[in-house]
PDB file of N, CA and C in Angstrom:
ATOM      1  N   UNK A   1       0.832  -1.173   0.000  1.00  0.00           N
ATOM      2  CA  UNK A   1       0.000   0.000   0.000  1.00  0.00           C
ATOM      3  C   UNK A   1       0.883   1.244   0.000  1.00  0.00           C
ATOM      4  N   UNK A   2       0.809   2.316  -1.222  1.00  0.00           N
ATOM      5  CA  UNK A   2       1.289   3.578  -1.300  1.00  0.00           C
ATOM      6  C   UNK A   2       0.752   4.144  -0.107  1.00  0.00           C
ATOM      7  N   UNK A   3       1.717   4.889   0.988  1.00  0.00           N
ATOM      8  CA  UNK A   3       1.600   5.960   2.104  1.00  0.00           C
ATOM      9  C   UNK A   3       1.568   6.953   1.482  1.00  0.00           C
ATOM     10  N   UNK A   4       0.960   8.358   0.835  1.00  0.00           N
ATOM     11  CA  UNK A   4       1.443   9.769   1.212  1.00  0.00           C
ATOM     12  C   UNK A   4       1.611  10.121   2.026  1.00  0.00           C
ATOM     13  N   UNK A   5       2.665  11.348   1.957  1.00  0.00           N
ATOM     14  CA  UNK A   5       2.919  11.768   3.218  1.00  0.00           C
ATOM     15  C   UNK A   5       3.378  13.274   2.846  1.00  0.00           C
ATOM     16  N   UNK A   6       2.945  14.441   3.752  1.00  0.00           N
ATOM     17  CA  UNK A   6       3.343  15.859   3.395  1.00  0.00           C
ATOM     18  C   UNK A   6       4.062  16.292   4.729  1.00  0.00           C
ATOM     19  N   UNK A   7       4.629  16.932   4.886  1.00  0.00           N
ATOM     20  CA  UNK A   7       5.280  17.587   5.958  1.00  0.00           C
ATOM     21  C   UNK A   7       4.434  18.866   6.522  1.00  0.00           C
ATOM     22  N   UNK A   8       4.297  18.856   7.934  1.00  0.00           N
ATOM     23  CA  UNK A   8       3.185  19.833   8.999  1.00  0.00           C
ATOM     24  C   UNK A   8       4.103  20.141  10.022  1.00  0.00           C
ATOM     25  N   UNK A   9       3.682  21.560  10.283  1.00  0.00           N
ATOM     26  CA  UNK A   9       4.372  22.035  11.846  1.00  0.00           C
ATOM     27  C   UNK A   9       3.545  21.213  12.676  1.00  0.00           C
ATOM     28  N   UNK A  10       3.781  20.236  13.656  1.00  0.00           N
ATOM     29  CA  UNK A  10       3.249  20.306  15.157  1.00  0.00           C
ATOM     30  C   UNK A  10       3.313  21.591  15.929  1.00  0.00           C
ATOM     31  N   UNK A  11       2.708  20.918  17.013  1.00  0.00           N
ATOM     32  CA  UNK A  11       2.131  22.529  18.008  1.00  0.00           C
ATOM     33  C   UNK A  11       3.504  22.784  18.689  1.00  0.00           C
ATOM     34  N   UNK A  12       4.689  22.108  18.701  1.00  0.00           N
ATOM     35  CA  UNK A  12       5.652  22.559  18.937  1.00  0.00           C
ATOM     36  C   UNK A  12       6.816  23.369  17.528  1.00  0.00           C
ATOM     37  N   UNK A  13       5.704  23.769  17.028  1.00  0.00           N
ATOM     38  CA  UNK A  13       5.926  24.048  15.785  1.00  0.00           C
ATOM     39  C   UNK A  13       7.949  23.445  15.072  1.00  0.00           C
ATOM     40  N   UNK A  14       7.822  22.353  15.354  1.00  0.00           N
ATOM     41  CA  UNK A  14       8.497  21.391  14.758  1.00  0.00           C
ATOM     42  C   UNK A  14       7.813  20.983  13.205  1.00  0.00           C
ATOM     43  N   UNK A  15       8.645  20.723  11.953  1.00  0.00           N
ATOM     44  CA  UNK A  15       8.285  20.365  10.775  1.00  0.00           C
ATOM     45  C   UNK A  15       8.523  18.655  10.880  1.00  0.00           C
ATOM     46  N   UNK A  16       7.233  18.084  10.695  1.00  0.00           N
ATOM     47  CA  UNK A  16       7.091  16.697  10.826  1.00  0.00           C
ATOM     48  C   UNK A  16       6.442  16.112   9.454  1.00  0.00           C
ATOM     49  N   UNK A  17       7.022  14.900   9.747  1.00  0.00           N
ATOM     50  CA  UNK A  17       6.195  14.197   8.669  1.00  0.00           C
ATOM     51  C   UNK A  17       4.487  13.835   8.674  1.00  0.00           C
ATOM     52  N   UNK A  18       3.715  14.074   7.905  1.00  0.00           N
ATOM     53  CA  UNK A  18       1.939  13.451   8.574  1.00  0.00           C
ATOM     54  C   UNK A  18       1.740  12.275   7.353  1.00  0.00           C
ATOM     55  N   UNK A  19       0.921  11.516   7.678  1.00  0.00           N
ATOM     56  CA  UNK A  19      -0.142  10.083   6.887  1.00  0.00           C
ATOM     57  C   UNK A  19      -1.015  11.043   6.353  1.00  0.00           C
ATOM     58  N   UNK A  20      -1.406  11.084   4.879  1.00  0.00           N
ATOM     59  CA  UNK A  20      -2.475  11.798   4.283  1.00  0.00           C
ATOM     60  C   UNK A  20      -3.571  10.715   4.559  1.00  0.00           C
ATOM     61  N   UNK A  21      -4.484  10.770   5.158  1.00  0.00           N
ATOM     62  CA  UNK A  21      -5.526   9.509   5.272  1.00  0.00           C
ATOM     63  C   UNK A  21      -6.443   9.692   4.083  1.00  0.00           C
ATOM     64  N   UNK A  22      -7.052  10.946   3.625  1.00  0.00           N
ATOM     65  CA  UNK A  22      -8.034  11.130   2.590  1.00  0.00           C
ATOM     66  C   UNK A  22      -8.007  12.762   2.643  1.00  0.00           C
ATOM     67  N   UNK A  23      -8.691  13.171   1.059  1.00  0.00           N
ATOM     68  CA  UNK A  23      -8.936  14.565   0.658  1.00  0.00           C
ATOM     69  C   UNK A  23     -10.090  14.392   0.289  1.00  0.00           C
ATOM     70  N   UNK A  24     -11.086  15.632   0.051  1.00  0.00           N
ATOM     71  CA  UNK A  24     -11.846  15.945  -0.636  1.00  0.00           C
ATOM     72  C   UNK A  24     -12.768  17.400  -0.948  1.00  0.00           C
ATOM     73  N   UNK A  25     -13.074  17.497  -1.795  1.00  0.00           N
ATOM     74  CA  UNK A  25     -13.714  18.768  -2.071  1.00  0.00           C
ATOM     75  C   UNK A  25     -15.322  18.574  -1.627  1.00  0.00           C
ATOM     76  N   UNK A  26     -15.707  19.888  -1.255  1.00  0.00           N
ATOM     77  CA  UNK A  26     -17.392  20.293  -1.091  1.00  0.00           C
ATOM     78  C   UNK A  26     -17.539  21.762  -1.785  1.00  0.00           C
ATOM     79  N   UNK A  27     -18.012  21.101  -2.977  1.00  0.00           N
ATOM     80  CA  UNK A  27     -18.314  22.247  -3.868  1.00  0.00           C
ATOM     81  C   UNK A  27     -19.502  23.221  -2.976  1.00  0.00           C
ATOM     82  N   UNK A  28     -20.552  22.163  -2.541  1.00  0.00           N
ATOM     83  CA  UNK A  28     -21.231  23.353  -1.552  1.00  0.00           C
ATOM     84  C   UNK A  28     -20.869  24.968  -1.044  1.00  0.00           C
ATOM     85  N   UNK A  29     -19.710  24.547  -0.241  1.00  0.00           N
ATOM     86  CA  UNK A  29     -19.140  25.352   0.513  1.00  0.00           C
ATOM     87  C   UNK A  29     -17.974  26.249  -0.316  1.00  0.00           C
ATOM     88  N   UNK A  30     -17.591  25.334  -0.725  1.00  0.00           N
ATOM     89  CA  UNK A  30     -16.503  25.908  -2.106  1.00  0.00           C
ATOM     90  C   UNK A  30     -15.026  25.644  -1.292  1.00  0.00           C
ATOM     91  N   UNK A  31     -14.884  24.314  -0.096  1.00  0.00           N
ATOM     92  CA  UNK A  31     -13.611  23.867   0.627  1.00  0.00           C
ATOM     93  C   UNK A  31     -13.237  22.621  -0.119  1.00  0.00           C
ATOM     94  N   UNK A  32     -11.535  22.359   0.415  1.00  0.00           N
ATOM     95  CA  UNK A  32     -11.021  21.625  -0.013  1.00  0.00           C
ATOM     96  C   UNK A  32     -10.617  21.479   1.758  1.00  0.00           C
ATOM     97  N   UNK A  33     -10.363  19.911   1.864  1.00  0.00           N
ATOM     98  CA  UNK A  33     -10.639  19.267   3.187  1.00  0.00           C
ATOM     99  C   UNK A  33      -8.930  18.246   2.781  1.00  0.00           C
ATOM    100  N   UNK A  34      -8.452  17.765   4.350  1.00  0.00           N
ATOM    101  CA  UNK A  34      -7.759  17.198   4.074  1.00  0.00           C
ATOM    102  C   UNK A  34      -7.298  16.733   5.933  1.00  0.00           C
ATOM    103  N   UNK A  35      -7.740  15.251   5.465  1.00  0.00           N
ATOM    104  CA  UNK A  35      -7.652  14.253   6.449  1.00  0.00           C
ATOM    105  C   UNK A  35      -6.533  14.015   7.140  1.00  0.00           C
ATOM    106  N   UNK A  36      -5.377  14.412   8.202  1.00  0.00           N
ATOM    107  CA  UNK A  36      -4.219  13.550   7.952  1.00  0.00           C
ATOM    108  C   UNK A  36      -3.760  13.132   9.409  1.00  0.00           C
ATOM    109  N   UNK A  37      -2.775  12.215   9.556  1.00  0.00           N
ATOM    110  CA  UNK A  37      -2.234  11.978  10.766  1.00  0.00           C
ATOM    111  C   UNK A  37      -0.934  11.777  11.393  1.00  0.00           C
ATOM    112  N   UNK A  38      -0.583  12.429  12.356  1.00  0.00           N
ATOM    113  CA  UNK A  38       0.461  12.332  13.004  1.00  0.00           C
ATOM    114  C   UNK A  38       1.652  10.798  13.363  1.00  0.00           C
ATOM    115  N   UNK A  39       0.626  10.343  13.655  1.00  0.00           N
ATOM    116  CA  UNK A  39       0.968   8.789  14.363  1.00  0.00           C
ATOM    117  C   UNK A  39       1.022   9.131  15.849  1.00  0.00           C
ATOM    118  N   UNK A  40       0.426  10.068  16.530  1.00  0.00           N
ATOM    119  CA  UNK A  40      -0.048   9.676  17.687  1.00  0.00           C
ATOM    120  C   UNK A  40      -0.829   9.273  18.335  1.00  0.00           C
ATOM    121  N   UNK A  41      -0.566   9.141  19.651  1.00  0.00           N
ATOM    122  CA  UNK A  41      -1.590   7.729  20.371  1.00  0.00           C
ATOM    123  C   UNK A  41      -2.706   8.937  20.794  1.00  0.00           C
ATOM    124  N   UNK A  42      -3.915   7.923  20.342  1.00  0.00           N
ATOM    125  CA  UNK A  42      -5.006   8.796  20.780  1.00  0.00           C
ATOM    126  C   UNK A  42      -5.477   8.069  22.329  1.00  0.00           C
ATOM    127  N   UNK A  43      -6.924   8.227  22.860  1.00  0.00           N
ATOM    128  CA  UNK A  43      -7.252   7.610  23.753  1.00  0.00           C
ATOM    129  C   UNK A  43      -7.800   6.006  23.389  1.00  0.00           C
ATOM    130  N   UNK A  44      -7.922   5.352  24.241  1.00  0.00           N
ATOM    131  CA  UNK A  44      -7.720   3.549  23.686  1.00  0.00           C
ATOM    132  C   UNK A  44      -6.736   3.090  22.789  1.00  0.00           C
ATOM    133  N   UNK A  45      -6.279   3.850  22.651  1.00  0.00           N
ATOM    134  CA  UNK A  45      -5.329   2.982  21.663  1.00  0.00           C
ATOM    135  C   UNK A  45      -5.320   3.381  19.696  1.00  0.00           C
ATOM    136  N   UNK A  46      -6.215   4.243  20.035  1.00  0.00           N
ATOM    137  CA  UNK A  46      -6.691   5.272  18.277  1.00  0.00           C
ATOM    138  C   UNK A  46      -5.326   6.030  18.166  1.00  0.00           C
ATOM    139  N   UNK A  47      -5.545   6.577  17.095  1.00  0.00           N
ATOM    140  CA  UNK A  47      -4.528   7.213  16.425  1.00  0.00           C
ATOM    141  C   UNK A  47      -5.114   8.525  16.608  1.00  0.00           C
ATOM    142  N   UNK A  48      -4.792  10.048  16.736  1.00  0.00           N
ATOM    143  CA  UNK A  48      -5.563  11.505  16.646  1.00  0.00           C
ATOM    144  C   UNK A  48      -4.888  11.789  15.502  1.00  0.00           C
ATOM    145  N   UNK A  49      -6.344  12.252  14.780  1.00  0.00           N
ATOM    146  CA  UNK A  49      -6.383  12.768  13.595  1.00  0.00           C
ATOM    147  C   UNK A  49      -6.885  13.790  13.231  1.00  0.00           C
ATOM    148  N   UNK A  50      -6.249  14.693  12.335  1.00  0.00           N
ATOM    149  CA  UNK A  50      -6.574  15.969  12.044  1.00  0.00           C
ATOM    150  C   UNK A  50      -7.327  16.656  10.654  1.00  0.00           C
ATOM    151  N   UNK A  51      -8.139  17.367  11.042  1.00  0.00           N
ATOM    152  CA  UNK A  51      -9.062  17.853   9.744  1.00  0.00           C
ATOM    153  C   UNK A  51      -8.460  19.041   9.568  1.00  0.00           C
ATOM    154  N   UNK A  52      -8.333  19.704   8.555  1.00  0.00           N
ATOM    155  CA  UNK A  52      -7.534  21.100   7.836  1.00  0.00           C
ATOM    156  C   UNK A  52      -8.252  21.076   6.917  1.00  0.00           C
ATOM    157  N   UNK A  53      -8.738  22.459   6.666  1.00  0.00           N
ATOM    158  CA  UNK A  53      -9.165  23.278   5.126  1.00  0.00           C
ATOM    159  C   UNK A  53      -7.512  23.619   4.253  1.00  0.00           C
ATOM    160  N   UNK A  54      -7.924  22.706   2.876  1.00  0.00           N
ATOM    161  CA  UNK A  54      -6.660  23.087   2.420  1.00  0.00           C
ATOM    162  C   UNK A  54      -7.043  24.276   1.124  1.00  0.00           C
ATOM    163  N   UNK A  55      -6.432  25.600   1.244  1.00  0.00           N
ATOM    164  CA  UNK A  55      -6.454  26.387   0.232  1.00  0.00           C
ATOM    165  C   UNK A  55      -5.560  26.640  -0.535  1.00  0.00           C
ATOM    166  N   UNK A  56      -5.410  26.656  -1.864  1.00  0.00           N
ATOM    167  CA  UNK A  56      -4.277  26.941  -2.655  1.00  0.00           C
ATOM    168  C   UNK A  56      -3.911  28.243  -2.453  1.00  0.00           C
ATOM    169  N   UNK A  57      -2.176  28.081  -3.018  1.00  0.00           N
ATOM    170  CA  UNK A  57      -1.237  29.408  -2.623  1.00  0.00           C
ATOM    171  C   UNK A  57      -0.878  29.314  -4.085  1.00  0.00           C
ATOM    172  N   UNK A  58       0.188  30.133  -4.000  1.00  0.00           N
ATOM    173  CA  UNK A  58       1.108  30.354  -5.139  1.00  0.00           C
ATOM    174  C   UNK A  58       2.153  28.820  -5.031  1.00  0.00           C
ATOM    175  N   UNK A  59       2.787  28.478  -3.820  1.00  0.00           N
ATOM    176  CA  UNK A  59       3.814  27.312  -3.388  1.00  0.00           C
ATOM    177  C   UNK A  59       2.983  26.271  -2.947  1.00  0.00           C
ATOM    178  N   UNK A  60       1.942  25.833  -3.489  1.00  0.00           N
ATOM    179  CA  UNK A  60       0.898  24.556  -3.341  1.00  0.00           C
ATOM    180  C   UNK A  60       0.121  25.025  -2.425  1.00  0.00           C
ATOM    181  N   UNK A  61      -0.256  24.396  -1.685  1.00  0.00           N
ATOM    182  CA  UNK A  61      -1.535  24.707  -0.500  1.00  0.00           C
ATOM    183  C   UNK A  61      -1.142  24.831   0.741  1.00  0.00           C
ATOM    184  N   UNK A  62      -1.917  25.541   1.356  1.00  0.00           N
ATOM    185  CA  UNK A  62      -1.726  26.219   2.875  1.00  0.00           C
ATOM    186  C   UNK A  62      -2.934  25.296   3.738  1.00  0.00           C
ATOM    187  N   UNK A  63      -2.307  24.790   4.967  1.00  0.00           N
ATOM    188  CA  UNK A  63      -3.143  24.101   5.615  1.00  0.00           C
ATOM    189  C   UNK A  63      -3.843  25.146   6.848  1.00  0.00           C
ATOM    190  N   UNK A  64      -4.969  25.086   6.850  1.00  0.00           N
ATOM    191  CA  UNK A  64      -5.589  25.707   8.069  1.00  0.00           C
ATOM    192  C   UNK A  64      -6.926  25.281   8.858  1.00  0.00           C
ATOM    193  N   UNK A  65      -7.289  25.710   9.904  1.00  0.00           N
ATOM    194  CA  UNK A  65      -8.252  25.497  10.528  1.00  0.00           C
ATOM    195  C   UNK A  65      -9.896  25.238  10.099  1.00  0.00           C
ATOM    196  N   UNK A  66     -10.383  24.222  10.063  1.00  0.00           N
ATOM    197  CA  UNK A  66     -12.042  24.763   9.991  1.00  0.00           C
ATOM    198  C   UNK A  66     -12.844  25.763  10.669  1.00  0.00           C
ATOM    199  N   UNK A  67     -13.437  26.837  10.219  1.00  0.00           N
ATOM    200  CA  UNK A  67     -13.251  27.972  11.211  1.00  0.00           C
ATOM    201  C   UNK A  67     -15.183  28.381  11.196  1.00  0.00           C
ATOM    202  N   UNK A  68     -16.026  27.606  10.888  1.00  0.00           N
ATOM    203  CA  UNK A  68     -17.012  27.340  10.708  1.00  0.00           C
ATOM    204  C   UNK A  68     -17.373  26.365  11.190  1.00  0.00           C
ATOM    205  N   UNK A  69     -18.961  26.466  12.172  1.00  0.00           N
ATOM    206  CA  UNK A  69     -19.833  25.298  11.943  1.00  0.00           C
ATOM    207  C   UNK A  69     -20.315  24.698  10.889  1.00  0.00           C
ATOM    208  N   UNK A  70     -20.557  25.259   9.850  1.00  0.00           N
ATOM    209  CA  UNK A  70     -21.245  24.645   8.453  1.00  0.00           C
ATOM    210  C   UNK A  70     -20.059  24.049   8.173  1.00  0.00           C
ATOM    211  N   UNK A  71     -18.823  24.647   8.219  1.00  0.00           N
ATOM    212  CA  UNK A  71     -17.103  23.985   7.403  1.00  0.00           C
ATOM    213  C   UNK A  71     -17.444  22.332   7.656  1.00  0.00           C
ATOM    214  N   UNK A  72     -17.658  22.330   9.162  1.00  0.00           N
ATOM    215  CA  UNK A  72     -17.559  21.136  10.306  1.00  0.00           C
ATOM    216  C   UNK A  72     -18.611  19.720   9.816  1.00  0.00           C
ATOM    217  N   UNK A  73     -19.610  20.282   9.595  1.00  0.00           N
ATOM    218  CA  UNK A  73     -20.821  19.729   9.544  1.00  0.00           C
ATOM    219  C   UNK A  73     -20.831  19.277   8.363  1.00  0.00           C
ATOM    220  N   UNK A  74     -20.280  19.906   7.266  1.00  0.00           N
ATOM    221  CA  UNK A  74     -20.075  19.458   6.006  1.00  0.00           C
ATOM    222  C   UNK A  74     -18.924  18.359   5.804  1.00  0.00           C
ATOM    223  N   UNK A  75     -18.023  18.477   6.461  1.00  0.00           N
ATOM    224  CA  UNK A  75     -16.422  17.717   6.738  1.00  0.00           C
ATOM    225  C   UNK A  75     -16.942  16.126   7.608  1.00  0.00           C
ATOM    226  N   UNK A  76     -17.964  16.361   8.484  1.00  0.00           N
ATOM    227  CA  UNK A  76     -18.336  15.277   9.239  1.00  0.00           C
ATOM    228  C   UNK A  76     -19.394  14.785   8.448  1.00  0.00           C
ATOM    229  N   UNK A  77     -20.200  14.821   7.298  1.00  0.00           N
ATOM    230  CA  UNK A  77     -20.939  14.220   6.856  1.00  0.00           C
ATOM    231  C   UNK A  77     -20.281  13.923   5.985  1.00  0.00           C
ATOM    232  N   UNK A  78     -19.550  13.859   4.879  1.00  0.00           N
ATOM    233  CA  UNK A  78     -18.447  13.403   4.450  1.00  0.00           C
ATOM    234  C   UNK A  78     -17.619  12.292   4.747  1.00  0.00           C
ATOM    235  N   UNK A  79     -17.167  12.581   5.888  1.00  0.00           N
ATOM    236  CA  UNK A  79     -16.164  11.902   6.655  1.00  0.00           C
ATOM    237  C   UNK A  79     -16.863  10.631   6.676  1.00  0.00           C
ATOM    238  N   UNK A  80     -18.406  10.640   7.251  1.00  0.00           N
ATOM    239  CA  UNK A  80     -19.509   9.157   7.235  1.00  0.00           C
ATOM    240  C   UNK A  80     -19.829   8.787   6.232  1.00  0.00           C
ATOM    241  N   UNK A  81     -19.630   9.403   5.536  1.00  0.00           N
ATOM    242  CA  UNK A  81     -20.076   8.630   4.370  1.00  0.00           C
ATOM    243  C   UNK A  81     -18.938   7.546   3.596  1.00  0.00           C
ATOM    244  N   UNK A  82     -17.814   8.180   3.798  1.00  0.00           N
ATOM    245  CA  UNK A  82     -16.549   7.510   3.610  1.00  0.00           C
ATOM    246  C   UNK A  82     -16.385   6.030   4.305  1.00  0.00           C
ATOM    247  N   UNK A  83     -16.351   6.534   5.603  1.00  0.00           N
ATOM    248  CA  UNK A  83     -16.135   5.378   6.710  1.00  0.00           C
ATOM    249  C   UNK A  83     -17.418   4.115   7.095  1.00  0.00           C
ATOM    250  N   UNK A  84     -18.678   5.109   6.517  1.00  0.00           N
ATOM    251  CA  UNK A  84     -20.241   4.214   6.809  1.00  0.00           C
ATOM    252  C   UNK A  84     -20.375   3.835   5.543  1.00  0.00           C
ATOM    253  N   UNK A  85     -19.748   4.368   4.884  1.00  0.00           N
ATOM    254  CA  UNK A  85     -20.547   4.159   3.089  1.00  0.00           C
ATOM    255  C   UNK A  85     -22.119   4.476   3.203  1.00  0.00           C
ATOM    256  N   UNK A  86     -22.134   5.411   3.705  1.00  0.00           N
ATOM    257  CA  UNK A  86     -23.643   6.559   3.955  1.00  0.00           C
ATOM    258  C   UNK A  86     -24.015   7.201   2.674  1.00  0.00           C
ATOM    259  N   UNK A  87     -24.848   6.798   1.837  1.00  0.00           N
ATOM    260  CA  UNK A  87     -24.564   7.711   0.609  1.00  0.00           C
ATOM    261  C   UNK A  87     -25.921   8.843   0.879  1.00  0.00           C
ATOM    262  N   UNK A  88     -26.133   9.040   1.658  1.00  0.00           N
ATOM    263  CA  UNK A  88     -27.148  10.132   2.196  1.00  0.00           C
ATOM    264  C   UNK A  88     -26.791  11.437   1.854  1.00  0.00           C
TER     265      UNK A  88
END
């Protein structure tokens, strides 16, 4: 299995490697979404994983925050449909 992988500041704003888990667009909203993970231990034994709005730059894309409830709500119905195969 091909890994991607892009490089992210952690909150110790250290440049790390991340797991791209999945992307996708919501034309709705007019975002580009992007799944990825650290490899840290979540609680039980999960992995914590991170959601980012990705917007294009001039030097590829800039990762940032979902900064919206609708962003959220749109990103999490998505997200189920992926993981539930929800085609709702």
């Amino acid at each position: 299995m091909l890994l991607r992988t892009i490089t992210v500041e952690n909150e110790a704003q250290e440049v790390v490697n991340a797991a791209v888990l999945c992307s996708f667009a919501i034309p709705e909203i007019d975002r580009n979404i992007l799944v990825y993970s650290l490899n840290e231990e979540g609680r039980h034994g999960t992995a914590k994983v991170y959601v980012a709005r990705a917007t294009a730059s001039e030097k590829g894309y800039l990762l940032g925050a979902l900064e919206s409830e609708l962003e959220w709500q749109y990103a999490k119905h998505v997200l189920k449909q992926i993981t539930q195969g929800d085609e709702s």
